[in-house]
PDB file of N, CA and C in Angstrom:
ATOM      1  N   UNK A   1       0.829  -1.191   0.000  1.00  0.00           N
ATOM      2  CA  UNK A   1       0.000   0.000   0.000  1.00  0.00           C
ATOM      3  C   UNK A   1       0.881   1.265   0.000  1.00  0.00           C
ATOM      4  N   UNK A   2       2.289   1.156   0.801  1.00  0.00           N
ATOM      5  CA  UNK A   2       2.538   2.435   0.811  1.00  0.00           C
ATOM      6  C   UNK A   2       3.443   2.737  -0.464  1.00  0.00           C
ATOM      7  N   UNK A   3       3.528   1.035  -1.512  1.00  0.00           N
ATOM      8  CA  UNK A   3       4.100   1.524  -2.459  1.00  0.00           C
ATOM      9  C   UNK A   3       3.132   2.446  -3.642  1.00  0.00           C
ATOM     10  N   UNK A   4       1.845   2.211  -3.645  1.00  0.00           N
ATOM     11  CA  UNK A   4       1.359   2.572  -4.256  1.00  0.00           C
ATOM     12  C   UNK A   4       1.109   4.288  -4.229  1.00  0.00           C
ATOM     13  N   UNK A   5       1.086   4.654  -2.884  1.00  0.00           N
ATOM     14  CA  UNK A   5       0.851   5.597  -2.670  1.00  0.00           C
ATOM     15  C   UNK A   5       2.152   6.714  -2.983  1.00  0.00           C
ATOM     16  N   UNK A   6       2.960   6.534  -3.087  1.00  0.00           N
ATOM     17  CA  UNK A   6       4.575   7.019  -4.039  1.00  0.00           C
ATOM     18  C   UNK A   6       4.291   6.862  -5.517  1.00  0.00           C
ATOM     19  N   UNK A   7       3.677   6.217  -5.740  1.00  0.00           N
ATOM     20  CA  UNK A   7       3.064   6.112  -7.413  1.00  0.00           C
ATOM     21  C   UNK A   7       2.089   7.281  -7.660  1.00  0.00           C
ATOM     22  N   UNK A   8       1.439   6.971  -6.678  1.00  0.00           N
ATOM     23  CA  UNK A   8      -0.204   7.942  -6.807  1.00  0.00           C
ATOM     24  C   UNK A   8       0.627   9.327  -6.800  1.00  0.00           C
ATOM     25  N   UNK A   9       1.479   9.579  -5.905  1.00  0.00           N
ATOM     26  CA  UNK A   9       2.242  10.935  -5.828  1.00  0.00           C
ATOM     27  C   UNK A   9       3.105  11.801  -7.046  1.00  0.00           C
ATOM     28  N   UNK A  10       3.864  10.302  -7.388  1.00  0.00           N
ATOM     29  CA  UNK A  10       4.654  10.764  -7.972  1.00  0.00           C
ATOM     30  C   UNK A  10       3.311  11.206  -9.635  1.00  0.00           C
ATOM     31  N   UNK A  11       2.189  10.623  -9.453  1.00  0.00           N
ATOM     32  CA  UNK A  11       1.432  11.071 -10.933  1.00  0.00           C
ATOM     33  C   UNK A  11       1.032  12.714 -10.428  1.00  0.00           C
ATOM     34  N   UNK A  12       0.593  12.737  -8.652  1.00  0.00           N
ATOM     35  CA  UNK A  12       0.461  14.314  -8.765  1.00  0.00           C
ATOM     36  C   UNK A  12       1.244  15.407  -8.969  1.00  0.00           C
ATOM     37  N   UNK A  13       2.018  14.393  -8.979  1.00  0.00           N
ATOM     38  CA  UNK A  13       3.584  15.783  -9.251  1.00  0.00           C
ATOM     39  C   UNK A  13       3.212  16.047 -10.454  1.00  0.00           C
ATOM     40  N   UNK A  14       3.232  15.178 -11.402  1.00  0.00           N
ATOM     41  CA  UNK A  14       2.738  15.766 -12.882  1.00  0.00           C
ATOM     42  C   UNK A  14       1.857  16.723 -13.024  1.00  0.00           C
ATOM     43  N   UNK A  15       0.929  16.351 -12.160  1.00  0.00           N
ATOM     44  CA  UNK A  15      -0.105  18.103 -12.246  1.00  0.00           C
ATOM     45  C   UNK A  15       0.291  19.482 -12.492  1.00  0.00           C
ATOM     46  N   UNK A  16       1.580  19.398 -12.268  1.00  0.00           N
ATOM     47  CA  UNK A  16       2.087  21.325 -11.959  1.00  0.00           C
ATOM     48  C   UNK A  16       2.310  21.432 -13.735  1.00  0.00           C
ATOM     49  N   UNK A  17       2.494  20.297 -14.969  1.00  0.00           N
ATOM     50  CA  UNK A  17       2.484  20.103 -15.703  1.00  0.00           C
ATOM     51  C   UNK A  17       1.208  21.237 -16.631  1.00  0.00           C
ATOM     52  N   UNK A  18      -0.277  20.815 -16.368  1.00  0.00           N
ATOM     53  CA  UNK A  18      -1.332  21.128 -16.306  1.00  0.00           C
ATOM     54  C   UNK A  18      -1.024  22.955 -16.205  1.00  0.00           C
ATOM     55  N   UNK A  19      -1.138  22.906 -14.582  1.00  0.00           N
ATOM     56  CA  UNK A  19      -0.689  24.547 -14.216  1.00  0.00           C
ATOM     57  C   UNK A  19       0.234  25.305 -15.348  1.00  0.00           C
ATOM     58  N   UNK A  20       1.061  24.786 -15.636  1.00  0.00           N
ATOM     59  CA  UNK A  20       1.819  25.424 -16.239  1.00  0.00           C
ATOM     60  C   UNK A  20       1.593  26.057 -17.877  1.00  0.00           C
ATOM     61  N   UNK A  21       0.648  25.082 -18.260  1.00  0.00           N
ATOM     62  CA  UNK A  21       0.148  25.248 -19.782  1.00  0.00           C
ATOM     63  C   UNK A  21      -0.964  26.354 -19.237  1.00  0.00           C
ATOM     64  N   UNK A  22      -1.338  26.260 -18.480  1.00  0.00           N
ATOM     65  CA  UNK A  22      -2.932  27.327 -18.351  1.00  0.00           C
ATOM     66  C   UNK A  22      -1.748  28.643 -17.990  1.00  0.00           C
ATOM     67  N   UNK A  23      -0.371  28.869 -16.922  1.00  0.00           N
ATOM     68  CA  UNK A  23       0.125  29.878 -17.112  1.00  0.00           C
ATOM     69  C   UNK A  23       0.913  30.323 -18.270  1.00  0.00           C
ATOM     70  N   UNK A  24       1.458  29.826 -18.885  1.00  0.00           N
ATOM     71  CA  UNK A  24       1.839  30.237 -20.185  1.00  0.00           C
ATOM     72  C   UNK A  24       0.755  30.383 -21.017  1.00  0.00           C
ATOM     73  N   UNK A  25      -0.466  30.390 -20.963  1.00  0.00           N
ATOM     74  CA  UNK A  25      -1.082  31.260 -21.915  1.00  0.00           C
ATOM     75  C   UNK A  25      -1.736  32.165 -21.286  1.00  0.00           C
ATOM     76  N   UNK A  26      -1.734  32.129 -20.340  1.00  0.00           N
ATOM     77  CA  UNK A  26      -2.227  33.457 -19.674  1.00  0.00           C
ATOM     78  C   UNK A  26      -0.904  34.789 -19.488  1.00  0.00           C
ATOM     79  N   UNK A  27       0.075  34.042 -20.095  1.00  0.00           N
ATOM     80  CA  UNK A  27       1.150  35.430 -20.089  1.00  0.00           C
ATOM     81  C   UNK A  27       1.098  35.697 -21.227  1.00  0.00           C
ATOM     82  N   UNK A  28       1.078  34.576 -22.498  1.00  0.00           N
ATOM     83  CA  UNK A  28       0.716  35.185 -23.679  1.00  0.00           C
ATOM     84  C   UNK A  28      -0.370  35.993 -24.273  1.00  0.00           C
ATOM     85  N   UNK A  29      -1.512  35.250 -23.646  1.00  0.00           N
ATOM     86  CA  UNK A  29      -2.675  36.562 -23.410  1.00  0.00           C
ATOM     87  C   UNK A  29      -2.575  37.622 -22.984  1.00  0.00           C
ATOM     88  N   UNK A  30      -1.428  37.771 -21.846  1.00  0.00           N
ATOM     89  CA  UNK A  30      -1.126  38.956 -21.473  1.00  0.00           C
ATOM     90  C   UNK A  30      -0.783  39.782 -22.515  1.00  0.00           C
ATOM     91  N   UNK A  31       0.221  39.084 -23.042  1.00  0.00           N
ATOM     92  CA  UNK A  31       1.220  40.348 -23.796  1.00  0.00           C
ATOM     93  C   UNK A  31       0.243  40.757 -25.267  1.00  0.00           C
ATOM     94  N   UNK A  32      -0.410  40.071 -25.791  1.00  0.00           N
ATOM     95  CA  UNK A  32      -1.593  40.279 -26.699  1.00  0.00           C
ATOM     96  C   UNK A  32      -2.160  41.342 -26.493  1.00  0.00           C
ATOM     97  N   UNK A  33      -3.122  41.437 -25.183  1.00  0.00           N
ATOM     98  CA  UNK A  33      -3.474  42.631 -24.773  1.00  0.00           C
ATOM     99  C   UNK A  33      -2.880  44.018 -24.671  1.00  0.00           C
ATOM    100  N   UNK A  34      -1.357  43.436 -23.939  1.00  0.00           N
ATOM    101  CA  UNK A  34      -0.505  44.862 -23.755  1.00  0.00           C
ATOM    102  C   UNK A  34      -0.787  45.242 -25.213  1.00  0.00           C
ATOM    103  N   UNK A  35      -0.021  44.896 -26.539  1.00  0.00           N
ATOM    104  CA  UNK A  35       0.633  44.925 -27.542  1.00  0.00           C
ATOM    105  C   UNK A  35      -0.818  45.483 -28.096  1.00  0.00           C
ATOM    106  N   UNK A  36      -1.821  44.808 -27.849  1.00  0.00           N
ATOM    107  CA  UNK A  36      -3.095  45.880 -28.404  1.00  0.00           C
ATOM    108  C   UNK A  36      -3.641  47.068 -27.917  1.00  0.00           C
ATOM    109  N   UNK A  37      -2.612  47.221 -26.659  1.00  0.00           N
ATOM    110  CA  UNK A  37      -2.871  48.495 -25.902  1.00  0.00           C
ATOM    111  C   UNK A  37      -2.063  49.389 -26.527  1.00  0.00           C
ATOM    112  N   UNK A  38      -0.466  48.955 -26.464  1.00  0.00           N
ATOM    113  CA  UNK A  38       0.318  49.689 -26.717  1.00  0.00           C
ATOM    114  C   UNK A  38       1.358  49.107 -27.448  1.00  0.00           C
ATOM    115  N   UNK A  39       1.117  49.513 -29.258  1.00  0.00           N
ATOM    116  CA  UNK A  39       1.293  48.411 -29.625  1.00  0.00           C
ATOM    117  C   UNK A  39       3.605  49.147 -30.040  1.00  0.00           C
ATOM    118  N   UNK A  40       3.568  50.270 -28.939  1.00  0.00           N
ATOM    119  CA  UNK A  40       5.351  50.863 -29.267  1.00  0.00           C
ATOM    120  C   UNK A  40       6.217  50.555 -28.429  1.00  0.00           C
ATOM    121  N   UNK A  41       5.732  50.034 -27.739  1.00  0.00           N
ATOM    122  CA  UNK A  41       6.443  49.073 -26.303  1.00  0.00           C
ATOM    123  C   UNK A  41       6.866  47.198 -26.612  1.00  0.00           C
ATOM    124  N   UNK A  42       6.703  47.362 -28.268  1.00  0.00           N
ATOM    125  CA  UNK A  42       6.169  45.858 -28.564  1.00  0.00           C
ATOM    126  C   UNK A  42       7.463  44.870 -27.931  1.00  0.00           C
ATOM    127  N   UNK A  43       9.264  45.471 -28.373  1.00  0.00           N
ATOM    128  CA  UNK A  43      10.122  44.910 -27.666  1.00  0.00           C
ATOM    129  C   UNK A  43      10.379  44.624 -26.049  1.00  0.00           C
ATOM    130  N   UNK A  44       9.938  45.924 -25.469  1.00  0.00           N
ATOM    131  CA  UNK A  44       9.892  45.526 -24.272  1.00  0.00           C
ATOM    132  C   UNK A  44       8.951  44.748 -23.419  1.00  0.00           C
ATOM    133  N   UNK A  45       7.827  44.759 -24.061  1.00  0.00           N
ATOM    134  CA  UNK A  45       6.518  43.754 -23.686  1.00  0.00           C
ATOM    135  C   UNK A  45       7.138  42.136 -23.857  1.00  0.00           C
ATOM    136  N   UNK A  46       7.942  41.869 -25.123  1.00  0.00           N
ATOM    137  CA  UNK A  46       8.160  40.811 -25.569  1.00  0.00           C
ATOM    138  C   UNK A  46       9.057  40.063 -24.731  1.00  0.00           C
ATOM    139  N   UNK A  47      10.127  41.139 -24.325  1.00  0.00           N
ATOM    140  CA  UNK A  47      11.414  40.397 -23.562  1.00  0.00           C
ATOM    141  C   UNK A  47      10.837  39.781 -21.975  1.00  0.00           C
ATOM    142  N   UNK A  48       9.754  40.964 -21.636  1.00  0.00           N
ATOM    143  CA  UNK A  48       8.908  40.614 -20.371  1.00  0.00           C
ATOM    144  C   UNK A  48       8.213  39.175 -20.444  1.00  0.00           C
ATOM    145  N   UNK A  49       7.721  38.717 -21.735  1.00  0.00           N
ATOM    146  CA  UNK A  49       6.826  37.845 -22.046  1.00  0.00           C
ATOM    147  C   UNK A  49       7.663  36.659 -22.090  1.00  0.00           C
ATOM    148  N   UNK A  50       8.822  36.756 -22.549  1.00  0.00           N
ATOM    149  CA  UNK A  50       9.681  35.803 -22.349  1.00  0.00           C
ATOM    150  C   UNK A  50      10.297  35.154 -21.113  1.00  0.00           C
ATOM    151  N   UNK A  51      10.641  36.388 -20.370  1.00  0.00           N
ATOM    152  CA  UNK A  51      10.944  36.242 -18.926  1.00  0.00           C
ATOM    153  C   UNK A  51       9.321  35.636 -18.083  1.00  0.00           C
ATOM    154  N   UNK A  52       8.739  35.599 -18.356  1.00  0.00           N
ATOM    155  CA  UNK A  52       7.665  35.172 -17.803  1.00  0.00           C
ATOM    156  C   UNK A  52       7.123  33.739 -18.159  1.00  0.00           C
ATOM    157  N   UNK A  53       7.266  33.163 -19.444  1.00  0.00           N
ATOM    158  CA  UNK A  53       7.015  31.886 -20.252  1.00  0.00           C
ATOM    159  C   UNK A  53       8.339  31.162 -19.500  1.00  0.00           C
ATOM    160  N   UNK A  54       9.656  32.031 -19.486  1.00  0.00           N
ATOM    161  CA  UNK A  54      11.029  30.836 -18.605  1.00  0.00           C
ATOM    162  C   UNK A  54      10.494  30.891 -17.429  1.00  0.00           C
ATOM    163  N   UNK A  55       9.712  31.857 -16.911  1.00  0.00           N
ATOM    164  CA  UNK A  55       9.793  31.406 -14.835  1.00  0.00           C
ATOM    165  C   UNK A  55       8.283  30.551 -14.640  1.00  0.00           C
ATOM    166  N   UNK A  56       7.784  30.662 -15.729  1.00  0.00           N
ATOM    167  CA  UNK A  56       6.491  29.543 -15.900  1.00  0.00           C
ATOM    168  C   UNK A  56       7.288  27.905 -16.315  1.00  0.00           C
ATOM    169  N   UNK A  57       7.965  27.883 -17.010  1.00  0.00           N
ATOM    170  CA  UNK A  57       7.917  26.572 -17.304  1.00  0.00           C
ATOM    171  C   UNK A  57       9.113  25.950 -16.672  1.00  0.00           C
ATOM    172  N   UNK A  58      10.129  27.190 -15.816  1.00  0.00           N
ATOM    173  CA  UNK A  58      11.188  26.469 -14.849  1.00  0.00           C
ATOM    174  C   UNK A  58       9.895  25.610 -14.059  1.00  0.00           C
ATOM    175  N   UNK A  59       8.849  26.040 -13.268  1.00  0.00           N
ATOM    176  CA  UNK A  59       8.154  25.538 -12.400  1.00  0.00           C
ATOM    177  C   UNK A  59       7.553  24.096 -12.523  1.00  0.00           C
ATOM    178  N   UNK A  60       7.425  23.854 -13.858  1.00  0.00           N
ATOM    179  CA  UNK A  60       6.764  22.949 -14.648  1.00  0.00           C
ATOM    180  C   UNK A  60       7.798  21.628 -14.675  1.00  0.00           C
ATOM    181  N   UNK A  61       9.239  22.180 -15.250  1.00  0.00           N
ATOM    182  CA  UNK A  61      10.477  21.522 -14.835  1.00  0.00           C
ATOM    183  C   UNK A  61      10.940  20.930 -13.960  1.00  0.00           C
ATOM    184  N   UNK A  62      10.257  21.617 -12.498  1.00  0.00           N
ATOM    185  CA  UNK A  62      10.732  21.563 -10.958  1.00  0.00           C
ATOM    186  C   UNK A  62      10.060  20.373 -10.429  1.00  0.00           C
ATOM    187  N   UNK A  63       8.571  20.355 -11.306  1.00  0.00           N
ATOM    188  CA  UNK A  63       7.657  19.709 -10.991  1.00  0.00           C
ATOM    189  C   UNK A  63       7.845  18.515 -11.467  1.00  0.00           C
ATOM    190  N   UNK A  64       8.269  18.022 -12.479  1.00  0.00           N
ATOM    191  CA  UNK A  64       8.729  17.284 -13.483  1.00  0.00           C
ATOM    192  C   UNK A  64       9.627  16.215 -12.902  1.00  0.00           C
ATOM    193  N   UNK A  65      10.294  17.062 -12.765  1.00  0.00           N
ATOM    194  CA  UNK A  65      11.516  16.640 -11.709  1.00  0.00           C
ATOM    195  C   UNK A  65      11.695  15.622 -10.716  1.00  0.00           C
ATOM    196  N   UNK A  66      10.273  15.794  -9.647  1.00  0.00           N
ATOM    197  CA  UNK A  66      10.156  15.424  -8.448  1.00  0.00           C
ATOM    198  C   UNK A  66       9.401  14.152  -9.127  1.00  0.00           C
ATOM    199  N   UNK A  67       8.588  14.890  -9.587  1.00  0.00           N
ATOM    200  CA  UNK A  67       7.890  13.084 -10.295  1.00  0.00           C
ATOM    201  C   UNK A  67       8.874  11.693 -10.367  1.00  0.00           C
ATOM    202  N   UNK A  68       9.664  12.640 -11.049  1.00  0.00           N
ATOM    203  CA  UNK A  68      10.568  11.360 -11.742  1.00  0.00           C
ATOM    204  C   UNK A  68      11.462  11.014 -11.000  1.00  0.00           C
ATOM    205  N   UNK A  69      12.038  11.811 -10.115  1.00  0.00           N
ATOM    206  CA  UNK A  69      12.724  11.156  -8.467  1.00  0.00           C
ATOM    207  C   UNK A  69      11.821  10.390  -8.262  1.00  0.00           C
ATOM    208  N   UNK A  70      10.903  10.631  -7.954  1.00  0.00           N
ATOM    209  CA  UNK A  70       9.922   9.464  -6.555  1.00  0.00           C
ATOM    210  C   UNK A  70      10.087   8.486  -7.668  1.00  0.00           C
ATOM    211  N   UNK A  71       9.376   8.316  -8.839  1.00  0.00           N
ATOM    212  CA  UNK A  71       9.274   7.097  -9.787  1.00  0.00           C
ATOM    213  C   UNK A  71      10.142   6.551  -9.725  1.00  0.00           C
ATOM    214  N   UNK A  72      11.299   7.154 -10.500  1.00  0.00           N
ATOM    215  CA  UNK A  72      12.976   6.187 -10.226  1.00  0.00           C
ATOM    216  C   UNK A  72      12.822   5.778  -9.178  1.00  0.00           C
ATOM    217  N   UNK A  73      13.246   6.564  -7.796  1.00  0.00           N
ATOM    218  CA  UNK A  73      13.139   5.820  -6.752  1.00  0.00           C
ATOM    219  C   UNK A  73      12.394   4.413  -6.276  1.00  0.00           C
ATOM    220  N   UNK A  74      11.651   4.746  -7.079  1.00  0.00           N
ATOM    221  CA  UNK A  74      10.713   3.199  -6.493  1.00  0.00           C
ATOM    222  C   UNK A  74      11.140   2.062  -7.564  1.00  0.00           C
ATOM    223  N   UNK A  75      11.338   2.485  -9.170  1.00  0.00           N
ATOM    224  CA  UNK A  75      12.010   1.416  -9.651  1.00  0.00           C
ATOM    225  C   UNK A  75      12.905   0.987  -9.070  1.00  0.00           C
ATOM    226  N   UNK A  76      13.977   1.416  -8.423  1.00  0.00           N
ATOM    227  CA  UNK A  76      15.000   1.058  -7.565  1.00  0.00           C
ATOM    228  C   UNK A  76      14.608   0.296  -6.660  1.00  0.00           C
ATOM    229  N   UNK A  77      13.967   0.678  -5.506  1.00  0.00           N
ATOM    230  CA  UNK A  77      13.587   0.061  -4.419  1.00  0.00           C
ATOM    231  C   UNK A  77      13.126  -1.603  -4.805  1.00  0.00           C
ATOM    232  N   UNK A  78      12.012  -1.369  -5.870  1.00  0.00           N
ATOM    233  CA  UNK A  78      11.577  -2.520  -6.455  1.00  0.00           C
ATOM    234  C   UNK A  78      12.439  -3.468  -6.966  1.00  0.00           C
ATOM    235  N   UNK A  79      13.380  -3.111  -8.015  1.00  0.00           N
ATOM    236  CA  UNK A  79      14.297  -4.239  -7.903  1.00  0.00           C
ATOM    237  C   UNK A  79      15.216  -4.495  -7.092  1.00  0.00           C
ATOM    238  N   UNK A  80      15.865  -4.153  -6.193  1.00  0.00           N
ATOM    239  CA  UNK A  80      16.737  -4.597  -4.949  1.00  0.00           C
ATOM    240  C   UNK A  80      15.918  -5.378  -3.832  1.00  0.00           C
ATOM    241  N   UNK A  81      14.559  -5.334  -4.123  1.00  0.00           N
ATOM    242  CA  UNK A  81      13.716  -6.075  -3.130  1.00  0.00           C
ATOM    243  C   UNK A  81      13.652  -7.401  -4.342  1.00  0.00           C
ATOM    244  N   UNK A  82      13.745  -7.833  -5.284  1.00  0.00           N
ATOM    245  CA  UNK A  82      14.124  -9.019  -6.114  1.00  0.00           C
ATOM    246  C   UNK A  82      15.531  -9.581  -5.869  1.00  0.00           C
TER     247      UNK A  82
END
């Protein structure tokens, strides 16, 4: 049971996966808007938009990450218990 439950985890880690697609388009929506606001700022809106799509999908990465620790981890565990 408690292996399963490191499984079950390691799939919620994938969730931040999810999060991350709904924030990257909500920064790109952002900058859409700016750019239809003001469309002479377009470079500096852009470099912002960028910096914002990398600190969105580092998170996504982070998340990613942990998944696949716990998973490995348990492949491991699993075969040394063979």
């Amino acid at each position: 049971m408690f292996e399963s439950a490191k499984v079950i985890g390691s799939g919620l880690a994938t969730i931040s996966l999810a999060g991350s697609g709904v924030g990257i388009g909500i920064v790109f929506a952002g900058l859409m808007l700016a750019i239809s606001r003001n469309p002479f700022m377009v470079k500096q809106l852009f470099t912002y938009a960028i910096l914002g799509f990398a600190l969105t999908e580092a998170i996504a990465l982070f998340g990613l990450m942990m998944a696949f620790f716990v998973f490995v981890r348990n492949l491991i565990i699993i075969f040394l218990k063979l």
